[in-house]
N, C-alpha and C. Protein backbone atom coordinates (compact mmCIF):
# COMPACT_ATOMS: atom_id res chain seq x y z
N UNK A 1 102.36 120.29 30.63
CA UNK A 1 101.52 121.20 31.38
C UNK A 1 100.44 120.41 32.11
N UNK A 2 100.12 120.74 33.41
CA UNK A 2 99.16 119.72 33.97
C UNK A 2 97.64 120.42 33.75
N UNK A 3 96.94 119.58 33.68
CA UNK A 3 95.70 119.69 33.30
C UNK A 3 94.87 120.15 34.63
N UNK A 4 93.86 121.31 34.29
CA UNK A 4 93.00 121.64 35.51
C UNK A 4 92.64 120.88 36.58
N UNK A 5 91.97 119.70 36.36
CA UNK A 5 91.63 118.52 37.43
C UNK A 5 93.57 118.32 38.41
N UNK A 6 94.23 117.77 37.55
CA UNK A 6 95.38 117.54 38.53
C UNK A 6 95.96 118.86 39.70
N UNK A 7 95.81 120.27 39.20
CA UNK A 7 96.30 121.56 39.48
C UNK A 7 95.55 121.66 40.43
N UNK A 8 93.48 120.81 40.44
CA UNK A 8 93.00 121.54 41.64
C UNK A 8 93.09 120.21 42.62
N UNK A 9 93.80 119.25 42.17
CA UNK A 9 93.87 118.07 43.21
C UNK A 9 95.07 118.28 43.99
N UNK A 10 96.13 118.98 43.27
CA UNK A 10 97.44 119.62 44.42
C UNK A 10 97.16 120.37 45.18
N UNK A 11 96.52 121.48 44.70
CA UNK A 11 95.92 122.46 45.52
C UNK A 11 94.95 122.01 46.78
N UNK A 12 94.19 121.12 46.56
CA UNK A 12 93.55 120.41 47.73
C UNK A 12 94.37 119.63 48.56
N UNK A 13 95.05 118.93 48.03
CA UNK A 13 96.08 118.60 48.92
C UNK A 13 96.95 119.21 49.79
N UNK A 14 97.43 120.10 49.40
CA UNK A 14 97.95 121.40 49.54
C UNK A 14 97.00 122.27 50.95
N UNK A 15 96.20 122.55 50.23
CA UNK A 15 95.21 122.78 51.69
C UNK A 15 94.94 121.88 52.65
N UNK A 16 95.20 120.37 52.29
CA UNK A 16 94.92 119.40 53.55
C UNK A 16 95.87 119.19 54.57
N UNK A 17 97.19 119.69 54.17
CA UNK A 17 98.35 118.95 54.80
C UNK A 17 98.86 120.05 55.54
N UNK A 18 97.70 121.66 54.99
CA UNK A 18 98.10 122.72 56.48
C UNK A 18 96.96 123.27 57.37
N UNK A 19 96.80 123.39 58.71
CA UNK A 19 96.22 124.19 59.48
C UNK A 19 96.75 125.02 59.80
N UNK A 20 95.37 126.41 60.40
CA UNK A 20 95.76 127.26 60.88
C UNK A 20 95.79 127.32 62.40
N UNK A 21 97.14 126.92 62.96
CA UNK A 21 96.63 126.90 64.85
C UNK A 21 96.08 128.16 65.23
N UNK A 22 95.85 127.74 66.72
CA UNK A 22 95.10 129.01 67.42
C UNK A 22 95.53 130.27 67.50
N UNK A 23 97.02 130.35 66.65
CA UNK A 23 97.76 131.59 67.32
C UNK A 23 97.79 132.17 65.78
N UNK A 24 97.17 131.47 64.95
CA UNK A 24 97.21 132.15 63.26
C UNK A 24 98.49 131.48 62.45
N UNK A 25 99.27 130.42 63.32
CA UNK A 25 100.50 130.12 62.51
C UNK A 25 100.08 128.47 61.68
N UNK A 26 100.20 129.10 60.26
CA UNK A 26 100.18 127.73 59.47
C UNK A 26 101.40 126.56 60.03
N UNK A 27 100.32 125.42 60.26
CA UNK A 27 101.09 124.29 60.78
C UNK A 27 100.82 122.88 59.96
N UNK A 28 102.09 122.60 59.34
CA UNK A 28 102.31 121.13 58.38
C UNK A 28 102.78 120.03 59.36
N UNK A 29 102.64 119.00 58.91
CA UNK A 29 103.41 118.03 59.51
C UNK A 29 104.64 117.91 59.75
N UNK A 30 105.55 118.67 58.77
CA UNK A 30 107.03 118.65 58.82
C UNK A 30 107.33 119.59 59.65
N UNK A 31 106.42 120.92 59.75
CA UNK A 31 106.77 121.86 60.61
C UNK A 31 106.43 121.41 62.23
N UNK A 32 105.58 121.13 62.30
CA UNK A 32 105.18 119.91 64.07
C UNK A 32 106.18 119.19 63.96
N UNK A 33 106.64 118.87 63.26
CA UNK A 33 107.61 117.27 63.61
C UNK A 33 109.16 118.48 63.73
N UNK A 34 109.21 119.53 62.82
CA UNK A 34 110.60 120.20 63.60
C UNK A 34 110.50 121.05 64.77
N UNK A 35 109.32 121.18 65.41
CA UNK A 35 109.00 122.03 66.83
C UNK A 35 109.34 121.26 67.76
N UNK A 36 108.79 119.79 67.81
CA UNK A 36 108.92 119.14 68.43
C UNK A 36 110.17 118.32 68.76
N UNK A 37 111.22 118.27 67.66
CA UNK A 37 112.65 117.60 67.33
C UNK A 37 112.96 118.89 68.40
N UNK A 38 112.95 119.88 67.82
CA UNK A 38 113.76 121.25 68.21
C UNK A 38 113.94 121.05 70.00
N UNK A 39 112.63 121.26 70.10
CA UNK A 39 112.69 121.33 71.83
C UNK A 39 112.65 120.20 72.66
N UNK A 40 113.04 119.29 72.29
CA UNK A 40 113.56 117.94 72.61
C UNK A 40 115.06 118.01 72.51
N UNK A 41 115.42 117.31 70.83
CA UNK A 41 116.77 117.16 70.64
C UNK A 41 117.63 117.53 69.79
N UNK A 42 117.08 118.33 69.30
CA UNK A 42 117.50 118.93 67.56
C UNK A 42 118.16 120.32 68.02
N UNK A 43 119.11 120.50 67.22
CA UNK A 43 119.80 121.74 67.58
C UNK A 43 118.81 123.11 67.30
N UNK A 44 119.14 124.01 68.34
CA UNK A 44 118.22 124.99 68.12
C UNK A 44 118.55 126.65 68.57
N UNK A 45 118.14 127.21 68.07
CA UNK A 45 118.27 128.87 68.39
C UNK A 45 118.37 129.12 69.72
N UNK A 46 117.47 128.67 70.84
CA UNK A 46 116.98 128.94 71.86
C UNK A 46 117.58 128.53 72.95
N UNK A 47 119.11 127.59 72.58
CA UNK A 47 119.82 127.58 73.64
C UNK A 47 119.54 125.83 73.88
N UNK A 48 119.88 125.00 74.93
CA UNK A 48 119.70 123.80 75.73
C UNK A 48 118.46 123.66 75.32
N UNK A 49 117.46 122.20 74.15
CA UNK A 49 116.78 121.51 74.54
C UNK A 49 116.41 120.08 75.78
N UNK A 50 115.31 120.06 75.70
CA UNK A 50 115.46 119.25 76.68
C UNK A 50 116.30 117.96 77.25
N UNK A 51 116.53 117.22 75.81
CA UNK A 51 117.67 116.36 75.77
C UNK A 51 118.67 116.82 76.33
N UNK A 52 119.62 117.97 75.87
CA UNK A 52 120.76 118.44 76.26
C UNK A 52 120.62 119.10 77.46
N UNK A 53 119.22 119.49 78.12
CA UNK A 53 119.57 119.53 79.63
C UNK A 53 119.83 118.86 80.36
N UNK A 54 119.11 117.92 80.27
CA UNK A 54 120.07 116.47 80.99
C UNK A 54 121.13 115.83 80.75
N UNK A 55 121.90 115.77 79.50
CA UNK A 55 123.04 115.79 79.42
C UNK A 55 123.94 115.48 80.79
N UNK A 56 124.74 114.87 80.76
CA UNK A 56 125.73 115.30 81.90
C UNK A 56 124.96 115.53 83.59
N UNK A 57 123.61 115.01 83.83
CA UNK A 57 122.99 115.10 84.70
C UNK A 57 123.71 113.66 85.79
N UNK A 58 123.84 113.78 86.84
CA UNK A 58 123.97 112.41 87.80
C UNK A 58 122.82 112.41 88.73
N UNK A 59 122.71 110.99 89.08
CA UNK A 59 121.49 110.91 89.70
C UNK A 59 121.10 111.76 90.73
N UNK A 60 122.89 111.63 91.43
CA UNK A 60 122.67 112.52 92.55
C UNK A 60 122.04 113.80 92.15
N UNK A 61 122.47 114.58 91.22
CA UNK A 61 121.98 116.04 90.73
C UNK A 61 120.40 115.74 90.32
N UNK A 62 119.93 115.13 89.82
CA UNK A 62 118.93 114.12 89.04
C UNK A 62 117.48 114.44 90.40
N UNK A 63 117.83 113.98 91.45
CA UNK A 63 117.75 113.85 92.69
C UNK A 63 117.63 115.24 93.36
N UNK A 64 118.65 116.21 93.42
CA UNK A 64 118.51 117.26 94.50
C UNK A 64 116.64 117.99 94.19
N UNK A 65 117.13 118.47 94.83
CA UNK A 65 115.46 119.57 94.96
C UNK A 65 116.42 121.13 95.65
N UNK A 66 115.63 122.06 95.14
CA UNK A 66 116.10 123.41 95.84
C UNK A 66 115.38 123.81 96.85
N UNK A 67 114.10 122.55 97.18
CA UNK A 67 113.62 123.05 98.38
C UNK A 67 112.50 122.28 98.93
N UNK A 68 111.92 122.15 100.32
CA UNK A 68 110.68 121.25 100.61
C UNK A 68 109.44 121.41 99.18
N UNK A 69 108.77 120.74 99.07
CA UNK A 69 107.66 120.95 97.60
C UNK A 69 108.32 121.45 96.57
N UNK A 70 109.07 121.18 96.16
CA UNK A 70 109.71 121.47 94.65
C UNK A 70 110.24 120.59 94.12
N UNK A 71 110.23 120.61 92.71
CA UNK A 71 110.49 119.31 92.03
C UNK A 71 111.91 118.88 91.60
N UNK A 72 112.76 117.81 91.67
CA UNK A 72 113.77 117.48 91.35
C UNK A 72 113.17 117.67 89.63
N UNK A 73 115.18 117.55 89.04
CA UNK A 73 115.09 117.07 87.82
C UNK A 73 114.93 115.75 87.53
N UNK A 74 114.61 114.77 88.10
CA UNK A 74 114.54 113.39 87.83
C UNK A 74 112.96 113.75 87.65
N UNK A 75 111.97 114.06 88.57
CA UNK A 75 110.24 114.67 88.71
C UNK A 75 110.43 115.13 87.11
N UNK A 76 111.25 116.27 86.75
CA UNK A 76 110.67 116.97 86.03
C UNK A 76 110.57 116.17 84.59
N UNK A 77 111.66 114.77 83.88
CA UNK A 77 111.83 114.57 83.45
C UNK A 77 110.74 113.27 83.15
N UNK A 78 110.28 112.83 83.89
CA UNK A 78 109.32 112.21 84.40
C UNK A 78 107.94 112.67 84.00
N UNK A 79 107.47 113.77 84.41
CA UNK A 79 106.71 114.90 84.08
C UNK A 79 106.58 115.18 82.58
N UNK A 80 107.80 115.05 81.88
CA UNK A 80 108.14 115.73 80.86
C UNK A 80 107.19 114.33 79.53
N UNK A 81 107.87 113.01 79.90
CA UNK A 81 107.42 112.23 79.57
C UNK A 81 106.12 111.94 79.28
N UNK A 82 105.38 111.63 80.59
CA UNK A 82 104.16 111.66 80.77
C UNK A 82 103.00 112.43 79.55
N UNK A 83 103.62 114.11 79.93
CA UNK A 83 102.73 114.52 78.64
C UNK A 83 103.26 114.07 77.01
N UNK A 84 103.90 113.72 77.02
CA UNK A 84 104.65 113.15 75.55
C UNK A 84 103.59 112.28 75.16
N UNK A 85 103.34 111.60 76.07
CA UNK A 85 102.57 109.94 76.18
C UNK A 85 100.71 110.64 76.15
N UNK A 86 100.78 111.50 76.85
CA UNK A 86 99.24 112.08 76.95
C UNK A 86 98.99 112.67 75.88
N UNK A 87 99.77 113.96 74.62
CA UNK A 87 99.79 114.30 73.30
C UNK A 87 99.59 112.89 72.42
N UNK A 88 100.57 111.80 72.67
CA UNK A 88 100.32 110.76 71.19
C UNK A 88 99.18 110.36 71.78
N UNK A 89 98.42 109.81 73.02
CA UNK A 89 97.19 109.28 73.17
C UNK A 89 96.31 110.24 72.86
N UNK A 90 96.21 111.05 73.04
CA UNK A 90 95.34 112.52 72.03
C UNK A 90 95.00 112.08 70.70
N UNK A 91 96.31 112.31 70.38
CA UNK A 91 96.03 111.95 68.89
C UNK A 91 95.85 110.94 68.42
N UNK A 92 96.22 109.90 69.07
CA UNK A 92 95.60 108.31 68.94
C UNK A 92 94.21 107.86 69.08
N UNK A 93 93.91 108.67 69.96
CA UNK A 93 92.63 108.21 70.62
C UNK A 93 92.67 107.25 70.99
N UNK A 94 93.63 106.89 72.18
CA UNK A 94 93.52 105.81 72.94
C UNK A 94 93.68 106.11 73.94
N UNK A 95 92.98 105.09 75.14
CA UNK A 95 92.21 104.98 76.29
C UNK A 95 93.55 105.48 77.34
N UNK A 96 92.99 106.16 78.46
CA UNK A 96 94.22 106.47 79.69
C UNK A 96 94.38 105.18 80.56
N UNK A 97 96.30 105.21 80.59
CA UNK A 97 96.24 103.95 81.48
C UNK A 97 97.95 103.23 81.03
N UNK A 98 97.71 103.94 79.99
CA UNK A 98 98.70 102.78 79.72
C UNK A 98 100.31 103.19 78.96
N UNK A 99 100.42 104.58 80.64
CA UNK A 99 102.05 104.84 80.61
C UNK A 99 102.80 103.89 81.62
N UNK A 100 103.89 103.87 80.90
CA UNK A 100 104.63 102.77 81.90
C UNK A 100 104.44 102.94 83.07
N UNK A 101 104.58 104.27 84.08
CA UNK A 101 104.30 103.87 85.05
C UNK A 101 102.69 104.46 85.79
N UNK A 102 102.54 104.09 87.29
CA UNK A 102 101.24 103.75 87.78
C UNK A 102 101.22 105.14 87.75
N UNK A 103 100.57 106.31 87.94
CA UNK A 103 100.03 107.46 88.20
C UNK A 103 99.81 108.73 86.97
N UNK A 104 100.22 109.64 87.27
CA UNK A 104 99.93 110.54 86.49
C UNK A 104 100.58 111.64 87.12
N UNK A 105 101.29 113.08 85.69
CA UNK A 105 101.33 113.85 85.80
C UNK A 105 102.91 114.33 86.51
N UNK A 106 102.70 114.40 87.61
CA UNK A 106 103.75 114.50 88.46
C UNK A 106 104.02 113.02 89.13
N UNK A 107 105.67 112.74 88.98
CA UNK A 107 105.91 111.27 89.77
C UNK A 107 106.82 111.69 91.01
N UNK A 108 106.47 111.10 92.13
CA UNK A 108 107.29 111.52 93.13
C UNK A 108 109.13 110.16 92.94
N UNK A 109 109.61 110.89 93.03
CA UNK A 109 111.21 110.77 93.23
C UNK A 109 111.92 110.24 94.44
N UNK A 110 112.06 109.87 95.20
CA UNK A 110 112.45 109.38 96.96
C UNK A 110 113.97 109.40 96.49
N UNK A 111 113.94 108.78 96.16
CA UNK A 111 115.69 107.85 95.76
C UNK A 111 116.17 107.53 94.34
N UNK A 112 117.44 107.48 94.44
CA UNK A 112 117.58 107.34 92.47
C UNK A 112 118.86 107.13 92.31
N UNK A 113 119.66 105.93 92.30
CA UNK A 113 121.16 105.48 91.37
C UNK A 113 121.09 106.05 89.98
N UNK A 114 122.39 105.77 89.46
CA UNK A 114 122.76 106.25 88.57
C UNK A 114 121.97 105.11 86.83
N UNK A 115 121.56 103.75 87.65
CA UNK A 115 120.61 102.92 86.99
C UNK A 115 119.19 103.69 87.25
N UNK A 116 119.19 103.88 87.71
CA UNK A 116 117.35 104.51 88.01
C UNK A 116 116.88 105.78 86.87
N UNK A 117 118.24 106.34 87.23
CA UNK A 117 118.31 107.53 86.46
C UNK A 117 118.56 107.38 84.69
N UNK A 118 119.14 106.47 84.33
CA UNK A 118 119.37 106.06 83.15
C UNK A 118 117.91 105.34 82.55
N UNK A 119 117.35 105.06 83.49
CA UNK A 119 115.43 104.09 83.22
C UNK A 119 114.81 105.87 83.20
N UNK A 120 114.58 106.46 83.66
CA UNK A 120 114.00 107.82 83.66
C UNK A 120 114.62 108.43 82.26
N UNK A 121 116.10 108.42 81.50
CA UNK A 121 116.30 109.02 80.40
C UNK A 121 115.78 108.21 79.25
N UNK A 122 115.82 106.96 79.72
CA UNK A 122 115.18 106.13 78.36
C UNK A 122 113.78 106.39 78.47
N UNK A 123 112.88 106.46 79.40
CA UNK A 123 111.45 106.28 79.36
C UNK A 123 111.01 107.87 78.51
N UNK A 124 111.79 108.90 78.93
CA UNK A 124 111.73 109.94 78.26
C UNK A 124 112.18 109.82 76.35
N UNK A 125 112.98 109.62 76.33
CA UNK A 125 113.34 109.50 75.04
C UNK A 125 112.47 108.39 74.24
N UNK A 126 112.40 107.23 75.13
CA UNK A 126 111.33 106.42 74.29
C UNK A 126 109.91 107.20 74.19
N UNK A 127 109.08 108.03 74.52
CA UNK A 127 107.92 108.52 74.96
C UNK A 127 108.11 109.52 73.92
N UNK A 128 109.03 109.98 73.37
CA UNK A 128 109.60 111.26 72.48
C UNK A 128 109.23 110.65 70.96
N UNK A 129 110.14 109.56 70.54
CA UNK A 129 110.09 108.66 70.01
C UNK A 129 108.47 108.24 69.47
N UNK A 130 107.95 107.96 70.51
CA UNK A 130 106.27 107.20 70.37
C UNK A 130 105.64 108.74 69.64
N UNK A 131 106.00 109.52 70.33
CA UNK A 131 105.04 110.65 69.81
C UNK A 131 105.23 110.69 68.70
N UNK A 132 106.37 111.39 68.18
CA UNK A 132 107.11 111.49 66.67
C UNK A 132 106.72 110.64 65.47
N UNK A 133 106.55 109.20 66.58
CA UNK A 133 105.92 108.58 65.32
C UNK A 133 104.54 108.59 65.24
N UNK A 134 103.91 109.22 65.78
CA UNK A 134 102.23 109.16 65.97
C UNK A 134 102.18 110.43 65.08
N UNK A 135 103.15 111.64 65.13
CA UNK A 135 102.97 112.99 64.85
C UNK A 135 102.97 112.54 63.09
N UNK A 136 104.19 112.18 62.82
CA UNK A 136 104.84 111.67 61.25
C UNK A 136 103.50 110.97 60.84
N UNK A 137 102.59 110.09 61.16
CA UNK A 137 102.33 109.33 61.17
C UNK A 137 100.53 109.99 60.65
N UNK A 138 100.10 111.14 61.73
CA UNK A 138 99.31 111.66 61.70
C UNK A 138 98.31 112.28 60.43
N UNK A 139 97.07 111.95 60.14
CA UNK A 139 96.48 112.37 58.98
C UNK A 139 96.72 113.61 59.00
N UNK A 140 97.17 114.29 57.87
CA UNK A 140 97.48 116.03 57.76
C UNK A 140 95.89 116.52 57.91
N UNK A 141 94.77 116.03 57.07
CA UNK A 141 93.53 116.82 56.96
C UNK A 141 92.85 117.22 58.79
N UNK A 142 93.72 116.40 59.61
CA UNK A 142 93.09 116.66 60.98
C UNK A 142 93.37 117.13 62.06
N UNK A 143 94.61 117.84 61.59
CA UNK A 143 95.55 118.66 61.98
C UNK A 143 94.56 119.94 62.66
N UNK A 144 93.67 120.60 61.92
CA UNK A 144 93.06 121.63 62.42
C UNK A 144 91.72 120.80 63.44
N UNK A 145 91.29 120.15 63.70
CA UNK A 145 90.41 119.07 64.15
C UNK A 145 90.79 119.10 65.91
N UNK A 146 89.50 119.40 66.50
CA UNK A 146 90.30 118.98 68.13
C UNK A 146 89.51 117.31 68.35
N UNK A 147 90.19 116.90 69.73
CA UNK A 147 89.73 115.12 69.88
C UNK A 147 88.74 115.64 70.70
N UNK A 148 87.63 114.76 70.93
CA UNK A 148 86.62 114.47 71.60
C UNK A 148 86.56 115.55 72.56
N UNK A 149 85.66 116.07 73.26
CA UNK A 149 85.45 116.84 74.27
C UNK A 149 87.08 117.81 74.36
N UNK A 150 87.44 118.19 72.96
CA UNK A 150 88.67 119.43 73.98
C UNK A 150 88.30 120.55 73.02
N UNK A 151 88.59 121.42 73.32
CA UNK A 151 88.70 122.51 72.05
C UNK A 151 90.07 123.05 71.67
N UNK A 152 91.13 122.29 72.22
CA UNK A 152 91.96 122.81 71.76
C UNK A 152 92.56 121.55 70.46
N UNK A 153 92.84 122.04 69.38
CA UNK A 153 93.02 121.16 68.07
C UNK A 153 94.51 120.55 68.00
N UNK A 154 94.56 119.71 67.63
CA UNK A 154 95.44 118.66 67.27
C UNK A 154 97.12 119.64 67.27
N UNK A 155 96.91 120.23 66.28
CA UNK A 155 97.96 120.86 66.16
C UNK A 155 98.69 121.53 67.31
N UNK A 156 97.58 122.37 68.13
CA UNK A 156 98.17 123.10 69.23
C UNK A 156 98.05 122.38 70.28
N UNK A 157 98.20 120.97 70.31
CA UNK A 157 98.45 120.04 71.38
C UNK A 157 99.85 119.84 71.06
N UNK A 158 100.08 119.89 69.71
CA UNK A 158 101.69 119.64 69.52
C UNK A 158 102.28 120.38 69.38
N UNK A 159 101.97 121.65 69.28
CA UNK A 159 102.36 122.84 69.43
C UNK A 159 102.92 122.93 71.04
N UNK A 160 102.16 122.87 71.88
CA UNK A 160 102.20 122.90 73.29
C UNK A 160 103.23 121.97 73.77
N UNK A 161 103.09 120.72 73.69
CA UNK A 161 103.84 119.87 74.05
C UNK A 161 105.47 120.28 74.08
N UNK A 162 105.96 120.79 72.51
CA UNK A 162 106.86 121.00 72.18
C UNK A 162 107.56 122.48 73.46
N UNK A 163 106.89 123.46 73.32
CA UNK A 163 107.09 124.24 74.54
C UNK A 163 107.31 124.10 75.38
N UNK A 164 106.58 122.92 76.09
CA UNK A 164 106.23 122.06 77.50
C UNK A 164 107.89 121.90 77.38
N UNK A 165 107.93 121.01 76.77
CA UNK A 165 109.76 120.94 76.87
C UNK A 165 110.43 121.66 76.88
N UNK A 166 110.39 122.91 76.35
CA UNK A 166 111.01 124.41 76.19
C UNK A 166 111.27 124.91 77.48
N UNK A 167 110.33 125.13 77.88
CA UNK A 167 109.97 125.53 79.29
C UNK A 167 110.65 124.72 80.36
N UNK A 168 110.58 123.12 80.42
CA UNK A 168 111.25 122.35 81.36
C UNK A 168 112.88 122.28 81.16
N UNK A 169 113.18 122.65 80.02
CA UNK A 169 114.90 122.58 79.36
C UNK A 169 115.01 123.67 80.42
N UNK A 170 114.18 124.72 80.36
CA UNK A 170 114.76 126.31 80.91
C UNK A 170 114.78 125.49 82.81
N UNK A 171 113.54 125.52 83.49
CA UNK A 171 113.47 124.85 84.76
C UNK A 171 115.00 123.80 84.91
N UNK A 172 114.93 122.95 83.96
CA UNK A 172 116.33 122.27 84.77
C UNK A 172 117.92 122.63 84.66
N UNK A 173 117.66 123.61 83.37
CA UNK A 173 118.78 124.60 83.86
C UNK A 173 119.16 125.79 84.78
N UNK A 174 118.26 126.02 85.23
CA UNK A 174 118.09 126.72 86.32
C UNK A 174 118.31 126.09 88.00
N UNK A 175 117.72 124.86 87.46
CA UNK A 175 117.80 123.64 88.89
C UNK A 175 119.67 123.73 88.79
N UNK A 176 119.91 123.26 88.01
CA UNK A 176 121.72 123.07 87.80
C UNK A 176 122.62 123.93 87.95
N UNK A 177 122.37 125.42 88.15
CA UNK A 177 122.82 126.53 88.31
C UNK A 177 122.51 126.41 89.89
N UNK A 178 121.69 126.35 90.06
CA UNK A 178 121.17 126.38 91.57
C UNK A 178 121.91 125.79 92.56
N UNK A 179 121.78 124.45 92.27
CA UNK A 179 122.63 123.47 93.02
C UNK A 179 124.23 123.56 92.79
N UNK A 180 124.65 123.87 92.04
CA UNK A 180 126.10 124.71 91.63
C UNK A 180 126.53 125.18 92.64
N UNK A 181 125.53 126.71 92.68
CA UNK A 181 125.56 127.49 93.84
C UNK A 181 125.76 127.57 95.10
């Protein structure tokens, strides 16, 4: 039988390793780390994650646009990255600057082989990767905690992120239907 002291040291533990995000949903580390698998690359309820939207993508397709100012799927994947890289520096607390490539946010696209396009699936998947291990990696007690000047907390940055991909899986299946068309 465990003794009072050990029962209230689980229990504290226990309380450290969950927050409550902004939307009231208790969030663990294992549960962030399967939101984030999910809408990436992990099989899921919801149809095509982001991995499997690109799937079977060619540069050329990679490349089209459905219209002047609109974003290819090569942009979006690009895009997709980027915040991957902006969530683990969140939670890192480390300085802006230092995604592989020069800019931010949105990357413009001109041209793209079927090598170009294969550097755009790795930079994504590696950026997936970096997070995951920052997420795994992450003190549970600070999970409810936002970084410096944000108010939105740790958790529902990874909360978000994971969507972010949700949302772009849906956009480039829609791009692929399009261009079908």
């Amino acid at each position: 039988m465990k003794d009072k002291s050990s029962a209230a040291r689980a229990a504290t533990t226990q309380t450290a390793m969950t927050t409550t995000t902004a939307t009231g949903t208790r969030a663990t580390t294992p549960h962030l780390l399967r939101l984030v698998d999910e809408a990436f690359d992990r099989k899921a309820w919801h149809g095509p994650n982001l991995r499997a939207a690109t799937r079977r993508v060619t540069a050329e397709l990679a490349l089209w646009r459905p219209g002047p100012r609109r974003h290819s799927i090569a942009e979006i994947a690009l895009h997709a990255a980027y915040w991957k890289y902006v969530t683990r520096r969140r939670l890192r607390g480390d300085k802006r600057g230092s995604f592989p490539l020069k800019g931010s946010n949105w990357f413009a696209v001109d041209s793209l082989d079927e090598a170009g396009w294969a550097g755009v699936l790795k930079l994504l998947q590696e950026q997936h990767r970096l997070l995951r291990e920052t997420v795994a990696g992450f003190a549970p007690g600070r999970w409810s905690s936002a970084p410096p000047g944000s108010k939105l907390r740790y958790a529902d940055q990874v909360i978000g992120v994971a969507f972010h991909d949700i949302y772009h899986a849906g956009q480039i299946q829609t791009l692929k239907a399009l261009q079908r068309s």
